[in-house]
Protein backbone atom coordinates (compact mmCIF):
# COMPACT_ATOMS: atom_id res chain seq x y z
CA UNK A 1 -22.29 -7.71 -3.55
CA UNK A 2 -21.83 -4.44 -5.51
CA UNK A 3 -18.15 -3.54 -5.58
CA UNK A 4 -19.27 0.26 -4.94
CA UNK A 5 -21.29 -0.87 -2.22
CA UNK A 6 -19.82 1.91 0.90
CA UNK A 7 -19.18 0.68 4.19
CA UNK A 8 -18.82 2.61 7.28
CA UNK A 9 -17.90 1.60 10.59
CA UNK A 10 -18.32 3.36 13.91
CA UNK A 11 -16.61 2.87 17.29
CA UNK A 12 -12.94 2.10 17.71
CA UNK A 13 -10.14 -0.35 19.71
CA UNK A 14 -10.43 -4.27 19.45
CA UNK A 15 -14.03 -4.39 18.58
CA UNK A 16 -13.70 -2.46 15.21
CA UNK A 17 -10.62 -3.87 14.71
CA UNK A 18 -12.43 -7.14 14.51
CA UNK A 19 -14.89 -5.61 12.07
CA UNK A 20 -12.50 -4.15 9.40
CA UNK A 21 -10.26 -7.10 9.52
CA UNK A 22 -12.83 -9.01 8.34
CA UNK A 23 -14.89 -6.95 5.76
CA UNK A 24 -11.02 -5.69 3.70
CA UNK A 25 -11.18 -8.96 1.97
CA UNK A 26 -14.07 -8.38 0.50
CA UNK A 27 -14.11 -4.31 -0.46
CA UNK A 28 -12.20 -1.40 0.36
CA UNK A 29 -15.11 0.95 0.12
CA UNK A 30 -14.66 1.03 3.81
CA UNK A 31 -14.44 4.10 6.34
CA UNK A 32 -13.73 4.01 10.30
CA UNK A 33 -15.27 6.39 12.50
CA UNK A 34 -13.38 6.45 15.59
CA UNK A 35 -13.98 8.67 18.89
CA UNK A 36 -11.27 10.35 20.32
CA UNK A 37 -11.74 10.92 23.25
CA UNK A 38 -9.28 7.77 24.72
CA UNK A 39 -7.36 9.20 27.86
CA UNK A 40 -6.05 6.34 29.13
CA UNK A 41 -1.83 4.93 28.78
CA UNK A 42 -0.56 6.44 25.98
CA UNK A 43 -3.35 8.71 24.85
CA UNK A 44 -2.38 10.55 28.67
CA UNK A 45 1.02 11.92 27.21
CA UNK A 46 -0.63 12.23 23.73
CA UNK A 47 -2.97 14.72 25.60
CA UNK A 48 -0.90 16.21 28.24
CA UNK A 49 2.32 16.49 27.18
CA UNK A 50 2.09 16.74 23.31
CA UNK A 51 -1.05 18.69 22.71
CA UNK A 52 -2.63 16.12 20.69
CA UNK A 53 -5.61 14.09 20.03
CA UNK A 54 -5.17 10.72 20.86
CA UNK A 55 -4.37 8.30 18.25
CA UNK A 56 -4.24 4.78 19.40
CA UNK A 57 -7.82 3.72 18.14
CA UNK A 58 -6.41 5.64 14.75
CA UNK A 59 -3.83 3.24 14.92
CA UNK A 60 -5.79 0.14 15.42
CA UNK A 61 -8.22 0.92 12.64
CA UNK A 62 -4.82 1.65 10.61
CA UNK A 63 -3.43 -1.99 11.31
CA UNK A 64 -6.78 -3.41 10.71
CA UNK A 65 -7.47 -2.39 7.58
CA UNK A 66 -3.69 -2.48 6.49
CA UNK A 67 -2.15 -4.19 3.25
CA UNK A 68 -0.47 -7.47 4.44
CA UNK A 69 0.73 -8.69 1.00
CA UNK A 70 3.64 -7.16 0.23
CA UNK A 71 6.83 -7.62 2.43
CA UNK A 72 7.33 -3.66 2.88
CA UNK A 73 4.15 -3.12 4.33
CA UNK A 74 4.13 -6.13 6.33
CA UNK A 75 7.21 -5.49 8.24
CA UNK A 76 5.63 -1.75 8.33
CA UNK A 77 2.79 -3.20 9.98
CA UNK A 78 4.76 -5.04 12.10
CA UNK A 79 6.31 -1.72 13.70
CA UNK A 80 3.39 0.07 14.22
CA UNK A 81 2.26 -3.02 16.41
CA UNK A 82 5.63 -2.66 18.25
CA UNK A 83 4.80 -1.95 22.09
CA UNK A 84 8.03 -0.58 24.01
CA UNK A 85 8.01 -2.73 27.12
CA UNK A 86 11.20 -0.73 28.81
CA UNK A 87 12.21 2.86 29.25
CA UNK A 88 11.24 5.71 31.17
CA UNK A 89 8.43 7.20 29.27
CA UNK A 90 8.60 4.97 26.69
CA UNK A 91 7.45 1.65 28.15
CA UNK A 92 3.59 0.98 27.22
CA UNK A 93 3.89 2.67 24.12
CA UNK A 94 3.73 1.79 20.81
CA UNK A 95 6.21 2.81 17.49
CA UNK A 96 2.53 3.47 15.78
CA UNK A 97 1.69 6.11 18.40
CA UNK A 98 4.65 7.83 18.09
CA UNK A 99 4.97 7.77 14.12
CA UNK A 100 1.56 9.64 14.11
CA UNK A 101 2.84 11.85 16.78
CA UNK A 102 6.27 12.96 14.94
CA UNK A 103 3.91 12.70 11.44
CA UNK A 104 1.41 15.61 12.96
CA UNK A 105 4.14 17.51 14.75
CA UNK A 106 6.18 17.50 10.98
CA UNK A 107 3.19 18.50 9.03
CA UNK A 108 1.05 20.32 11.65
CA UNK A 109 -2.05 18.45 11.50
CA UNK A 110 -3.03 15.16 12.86
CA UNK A 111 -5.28 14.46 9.56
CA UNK A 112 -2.42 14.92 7.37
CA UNK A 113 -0.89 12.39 9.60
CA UNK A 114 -3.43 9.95 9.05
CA UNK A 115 -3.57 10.56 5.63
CA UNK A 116 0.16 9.80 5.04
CA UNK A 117 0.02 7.22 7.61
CA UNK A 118 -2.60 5.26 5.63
CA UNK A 119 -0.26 5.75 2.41
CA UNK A 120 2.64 4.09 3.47
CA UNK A 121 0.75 1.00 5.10
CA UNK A 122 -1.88 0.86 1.82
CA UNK A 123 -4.87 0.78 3.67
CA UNK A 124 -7.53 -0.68 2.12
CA UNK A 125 -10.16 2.20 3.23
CA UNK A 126 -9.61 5.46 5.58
CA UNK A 127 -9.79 6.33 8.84
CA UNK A 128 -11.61 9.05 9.84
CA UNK A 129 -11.42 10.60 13.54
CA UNK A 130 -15.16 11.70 14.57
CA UNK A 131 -14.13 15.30 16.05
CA UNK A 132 -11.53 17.12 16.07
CA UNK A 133 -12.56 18.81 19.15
CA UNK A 134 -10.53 17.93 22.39
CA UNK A 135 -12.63 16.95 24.82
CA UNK A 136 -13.27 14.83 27.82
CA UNK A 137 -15.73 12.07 28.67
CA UNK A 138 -18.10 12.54 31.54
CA UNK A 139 -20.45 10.17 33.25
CA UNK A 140 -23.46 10.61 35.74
CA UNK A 141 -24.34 7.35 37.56
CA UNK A 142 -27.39 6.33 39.22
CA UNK A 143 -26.36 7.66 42.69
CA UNK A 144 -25.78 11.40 40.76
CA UNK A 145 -21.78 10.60 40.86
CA UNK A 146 -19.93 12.55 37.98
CA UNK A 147 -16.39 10.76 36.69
CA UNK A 148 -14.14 12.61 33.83
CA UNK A 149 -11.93 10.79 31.56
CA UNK A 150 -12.46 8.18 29.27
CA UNK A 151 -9.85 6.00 31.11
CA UNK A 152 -11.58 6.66 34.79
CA UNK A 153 -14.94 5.32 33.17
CA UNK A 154 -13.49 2.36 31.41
CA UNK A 155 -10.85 0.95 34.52
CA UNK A 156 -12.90 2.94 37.42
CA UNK A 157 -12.05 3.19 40.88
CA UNK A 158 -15.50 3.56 42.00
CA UNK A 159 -18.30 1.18 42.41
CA UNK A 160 -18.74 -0.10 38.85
CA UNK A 161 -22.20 -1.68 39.43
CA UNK A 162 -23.80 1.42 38.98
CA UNK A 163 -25.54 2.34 35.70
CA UNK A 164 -24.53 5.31 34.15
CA UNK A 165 -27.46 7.48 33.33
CA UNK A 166 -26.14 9.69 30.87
CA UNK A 167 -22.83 10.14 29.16
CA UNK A 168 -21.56 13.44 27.08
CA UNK A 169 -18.09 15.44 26.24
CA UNK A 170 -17.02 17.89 27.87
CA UNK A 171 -17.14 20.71 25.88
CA UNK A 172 -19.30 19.54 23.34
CA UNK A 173 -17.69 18.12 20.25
CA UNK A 174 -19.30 18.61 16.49
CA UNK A 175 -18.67 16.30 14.10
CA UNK A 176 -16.40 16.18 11.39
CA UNK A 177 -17.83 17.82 8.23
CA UNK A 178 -15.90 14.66 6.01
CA UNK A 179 -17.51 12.38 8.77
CA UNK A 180 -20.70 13.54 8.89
CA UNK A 181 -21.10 13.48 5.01
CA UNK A 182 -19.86 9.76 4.97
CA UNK A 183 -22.21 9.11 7.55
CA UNK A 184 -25.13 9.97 5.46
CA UNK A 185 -23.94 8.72 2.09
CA UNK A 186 -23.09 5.22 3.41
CA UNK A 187 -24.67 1.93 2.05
CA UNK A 188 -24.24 -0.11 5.29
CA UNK A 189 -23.46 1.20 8.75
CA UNK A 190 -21.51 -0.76 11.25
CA UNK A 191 -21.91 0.73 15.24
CA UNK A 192 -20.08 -1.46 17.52
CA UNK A 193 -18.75 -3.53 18.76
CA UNK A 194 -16.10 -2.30 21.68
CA UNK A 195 -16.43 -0.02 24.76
CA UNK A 196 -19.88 0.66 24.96
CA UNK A 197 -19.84 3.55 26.39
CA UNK A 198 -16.39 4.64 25.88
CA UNK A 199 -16.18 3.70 22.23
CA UNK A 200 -19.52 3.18 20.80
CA UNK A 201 -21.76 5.99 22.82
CA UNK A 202 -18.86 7.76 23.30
CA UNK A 203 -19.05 8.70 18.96
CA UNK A 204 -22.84 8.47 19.01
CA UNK A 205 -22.78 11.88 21.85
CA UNK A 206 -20.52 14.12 19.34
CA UNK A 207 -23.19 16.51 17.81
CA UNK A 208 -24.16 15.44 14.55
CA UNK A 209 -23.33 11.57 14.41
CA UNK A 210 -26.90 10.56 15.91
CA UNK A 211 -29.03 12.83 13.30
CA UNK A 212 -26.32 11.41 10.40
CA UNK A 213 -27.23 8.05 11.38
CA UNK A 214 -30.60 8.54 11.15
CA UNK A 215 -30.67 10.69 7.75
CA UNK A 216 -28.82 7.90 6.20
CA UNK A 217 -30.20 5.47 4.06
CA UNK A 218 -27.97 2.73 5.05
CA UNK A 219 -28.49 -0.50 6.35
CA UNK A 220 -27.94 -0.23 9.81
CA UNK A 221 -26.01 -2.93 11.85
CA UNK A 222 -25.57 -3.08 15.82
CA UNK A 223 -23.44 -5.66 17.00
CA UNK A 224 -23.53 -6.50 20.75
CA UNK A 225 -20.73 -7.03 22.70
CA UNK A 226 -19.98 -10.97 23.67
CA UNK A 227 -19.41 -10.34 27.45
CA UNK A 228 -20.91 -7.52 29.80
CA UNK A 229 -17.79 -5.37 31.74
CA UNK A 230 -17.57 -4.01 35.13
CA UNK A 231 -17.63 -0.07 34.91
CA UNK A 232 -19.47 0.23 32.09
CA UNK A 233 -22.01 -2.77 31.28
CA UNK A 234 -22.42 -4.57 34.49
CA UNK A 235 -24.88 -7.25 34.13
CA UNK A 236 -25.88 -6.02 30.82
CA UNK A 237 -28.29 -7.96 29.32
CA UNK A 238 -29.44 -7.96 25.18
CA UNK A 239 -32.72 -5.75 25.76
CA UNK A 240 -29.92 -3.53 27.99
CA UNK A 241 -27.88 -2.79 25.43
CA UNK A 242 -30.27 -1.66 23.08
CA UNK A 243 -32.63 0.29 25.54
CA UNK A 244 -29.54 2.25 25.93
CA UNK A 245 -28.16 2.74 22.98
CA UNK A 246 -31.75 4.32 22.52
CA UNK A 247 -30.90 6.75 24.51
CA UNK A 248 -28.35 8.29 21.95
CA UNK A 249 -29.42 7.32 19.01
CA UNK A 250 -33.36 6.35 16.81
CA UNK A 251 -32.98 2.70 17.21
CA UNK A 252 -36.27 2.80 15.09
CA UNK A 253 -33.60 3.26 12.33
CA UNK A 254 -31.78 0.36 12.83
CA UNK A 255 -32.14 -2.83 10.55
CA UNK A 256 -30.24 -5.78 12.19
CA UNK A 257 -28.79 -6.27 15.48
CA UNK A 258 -26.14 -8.99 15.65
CA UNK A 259 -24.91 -11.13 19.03
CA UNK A 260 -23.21 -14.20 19.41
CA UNK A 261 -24.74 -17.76 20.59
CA UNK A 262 -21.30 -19.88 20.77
CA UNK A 263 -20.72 -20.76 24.31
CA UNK A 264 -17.97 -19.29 26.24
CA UNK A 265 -15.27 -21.44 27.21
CA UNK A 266 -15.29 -22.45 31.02
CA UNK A 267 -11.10 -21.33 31.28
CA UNK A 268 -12.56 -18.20 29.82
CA UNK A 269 -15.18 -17.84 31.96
CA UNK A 270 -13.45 -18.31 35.65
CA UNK A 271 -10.79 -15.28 34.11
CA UNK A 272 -13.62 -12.96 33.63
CA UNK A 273 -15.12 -13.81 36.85
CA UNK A 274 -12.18 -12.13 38.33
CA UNK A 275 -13.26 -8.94 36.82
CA UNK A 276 -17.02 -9.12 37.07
CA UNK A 277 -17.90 -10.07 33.65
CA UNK A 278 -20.28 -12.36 32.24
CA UNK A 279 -21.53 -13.42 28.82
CA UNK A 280 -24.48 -11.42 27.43
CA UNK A 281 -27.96 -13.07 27.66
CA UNK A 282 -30.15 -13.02 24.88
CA UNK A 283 -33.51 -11.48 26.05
CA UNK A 284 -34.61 -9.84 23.04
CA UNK A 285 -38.17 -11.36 22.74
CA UNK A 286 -41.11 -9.84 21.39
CA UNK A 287 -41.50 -7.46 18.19
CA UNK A 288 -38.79 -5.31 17.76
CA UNK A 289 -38.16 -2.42 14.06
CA UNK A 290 -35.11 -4.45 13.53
CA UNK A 291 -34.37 -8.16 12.74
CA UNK A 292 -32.57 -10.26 15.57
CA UNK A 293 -29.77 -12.20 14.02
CA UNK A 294 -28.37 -15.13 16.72
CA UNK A 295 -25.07 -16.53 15.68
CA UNK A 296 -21.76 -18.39 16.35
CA UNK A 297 -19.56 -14.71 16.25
CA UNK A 298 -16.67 -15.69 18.26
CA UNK A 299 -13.17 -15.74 17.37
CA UNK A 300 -11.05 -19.24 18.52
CA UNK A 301 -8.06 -17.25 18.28
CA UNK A 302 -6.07 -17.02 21.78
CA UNK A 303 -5.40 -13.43 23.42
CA UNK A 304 -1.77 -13.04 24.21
CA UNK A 305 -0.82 -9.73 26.12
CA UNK A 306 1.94 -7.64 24.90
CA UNK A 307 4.58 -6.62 27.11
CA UNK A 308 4.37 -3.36 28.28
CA UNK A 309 0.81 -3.45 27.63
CA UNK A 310 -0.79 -2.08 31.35
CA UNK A 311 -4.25 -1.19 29.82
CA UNK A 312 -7.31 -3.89 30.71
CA UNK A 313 -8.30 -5.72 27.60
CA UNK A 314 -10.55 -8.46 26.72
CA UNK A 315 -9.63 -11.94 26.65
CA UNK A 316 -11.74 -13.13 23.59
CA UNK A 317 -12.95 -11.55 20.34
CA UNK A 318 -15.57 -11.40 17.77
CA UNK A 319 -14.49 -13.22 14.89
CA UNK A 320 -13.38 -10.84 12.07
CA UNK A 321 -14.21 -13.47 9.40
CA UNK A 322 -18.07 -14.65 10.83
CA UNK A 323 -18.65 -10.74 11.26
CA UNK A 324 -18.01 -9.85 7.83
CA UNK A 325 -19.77 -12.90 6.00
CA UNK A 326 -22.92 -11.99 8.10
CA UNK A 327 -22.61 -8.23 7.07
CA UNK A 328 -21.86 -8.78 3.61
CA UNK A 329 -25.46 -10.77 3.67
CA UNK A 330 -27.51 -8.11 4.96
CA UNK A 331 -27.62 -5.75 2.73
């Protein structure tokens, strides 16, 4: 692998977590593209209250690509993990969230936040928000229903069987000039995985990121999510995912398309049962423009909520270290 080799990773929360993690031991020629368009917990008061963008999948792709070596930035690290679990206001949020917000508020801009915020815990990369455009989610299901917010989509209170049929921002967001030109000079392209809709289509809608992608010369990765989820991916299968991420993006352009084989574990599967979910089926048969890579992805590592931590998340994870060798291969 060329050391100058640039690597650029779109989507945001646990899934790209998983991804950085995993490729900062090899390079730091890495970027995250992250949508911001969260509106759930924190990113509410972030939005309401504060007048800001929300920042907790800037956070996450902070902590993931963060320098653990030295005892400073480890304890650093440590904070910015730190979830309050008491205290009106407070309780569900984390230090991390609020050092960005006193960072923007001290230097009036969010970037500059990030900037210094990727200073102090040595980063090994940047972080890169896709817009800087405030906007709102929507989605249009299969019965014509319209929901607003990125949270309402993700945790919904309607039926989450249905399909949605199209998903945009509300106004329209453009695309980061620094984004878009990182986009297009990248050597390998991550999208995914996470939130399909709320992380992964929710970048690929912002004008500019789909015609980026498809300028670029990169290798271009998609990496499927292990388990389907009720609201956005309900019965999902393989061939689903990618007939929809068609819809947003030339998946003519793509190169590889990565899921996971391992078999779920039974405890595993009777917890997502409660909440609709099932593991992804591999249907992907016949001639496709990009190769089909089949593989054991999944992390062993145990999920532990945090307290104070109210927001759904998943129970298991791609494996940071599997997802990187397999990456690192393909180009």
């Amino acid at each position: 692998m060329k050391k100058d080799k640039s690597y650029v990773v779109i989507g945001g929360g646990t899934g790209t977590f998983s991804v950085l993690s995993g490729l900062k031991k090899y390079t730091e020629n890495i970027t995250a593209v992250v949508s911001m368009a969260d509106s759930g917990g924190s990113a509410k008061k972030e939005r309401d209250e504060w007048g800001l963008l929300p920042s907790s999948d800037i956070r996450k792709s902070l902590l993931a690509l963060a320098d653990v070596s030295a005892k400073d930035s480890l304890i650093l690290r440590r904070l910015f993990e730190y979830r309050f679990a008491k205290g009106i206001g407070l309780s569900g949020m984390t230090f991390g969230n609020l050092f960005l917000v006193a960072l923007s508020n001290i230097t009036k801009s969010q970037l500059k936040a990030i900037e210094l915020a990727s200073e102090l815990l040595r980063i090994k990369g940047k972080v890169l928000p896709v817009s800087l455009d405030k906007v709102d989610l929507t989605a249009t299901y299969s019965d014509g229903s319209i929901v607003t917010g990125e949270h309402n989509i993700d945790d919904p209170v309607h039926n989450g069987k249905l399909k949605i049929v199209k998903l945009s921002t509300v106004p329209e967001a453009t695309v980061s000039p620094h984004v878009l030109h990182t986009i297009e000079d990248s050597d390998v392209l991550i999208i995914g995985p996470g939130g399909f809709y709320t992380t992964i289509i929710a970048n690929l809608v912002v004008k500019g990121v789909s015609a980026a992608i498809k300028k670029s010369h990169a290798k271009k990765i998609f990496i499927i999510n292990i388990m389907t989820e009720y609201g956005q991916t309900y019965n999902f299968t393989a061939k689903t995912f990618i007939q929809e991420l068609g819809k947003y993006m030339d998946i003519s352009k793509l190169n590889y398309v990565l899921l996971n084989n391992a078999p779920i574990p039974d405890y595993i599967l009777k917890r997502y049962q409660k909440s609709q979910a099932i593991p992804v089926i591999n249907d992907l048969k016949g001639k496709f423009p990009f190769k089909i890579i089949s593989a054991d992805l999944l992390s062993q590592k145990k999920i532990k909520r945090e307290k104070g931590d109210i927001l759904k998340r998943s129970l298991i994870r791609h494996d940071p270290d599997k997802i990187a060798r397999i990456c690192l291969k393909l180009n």
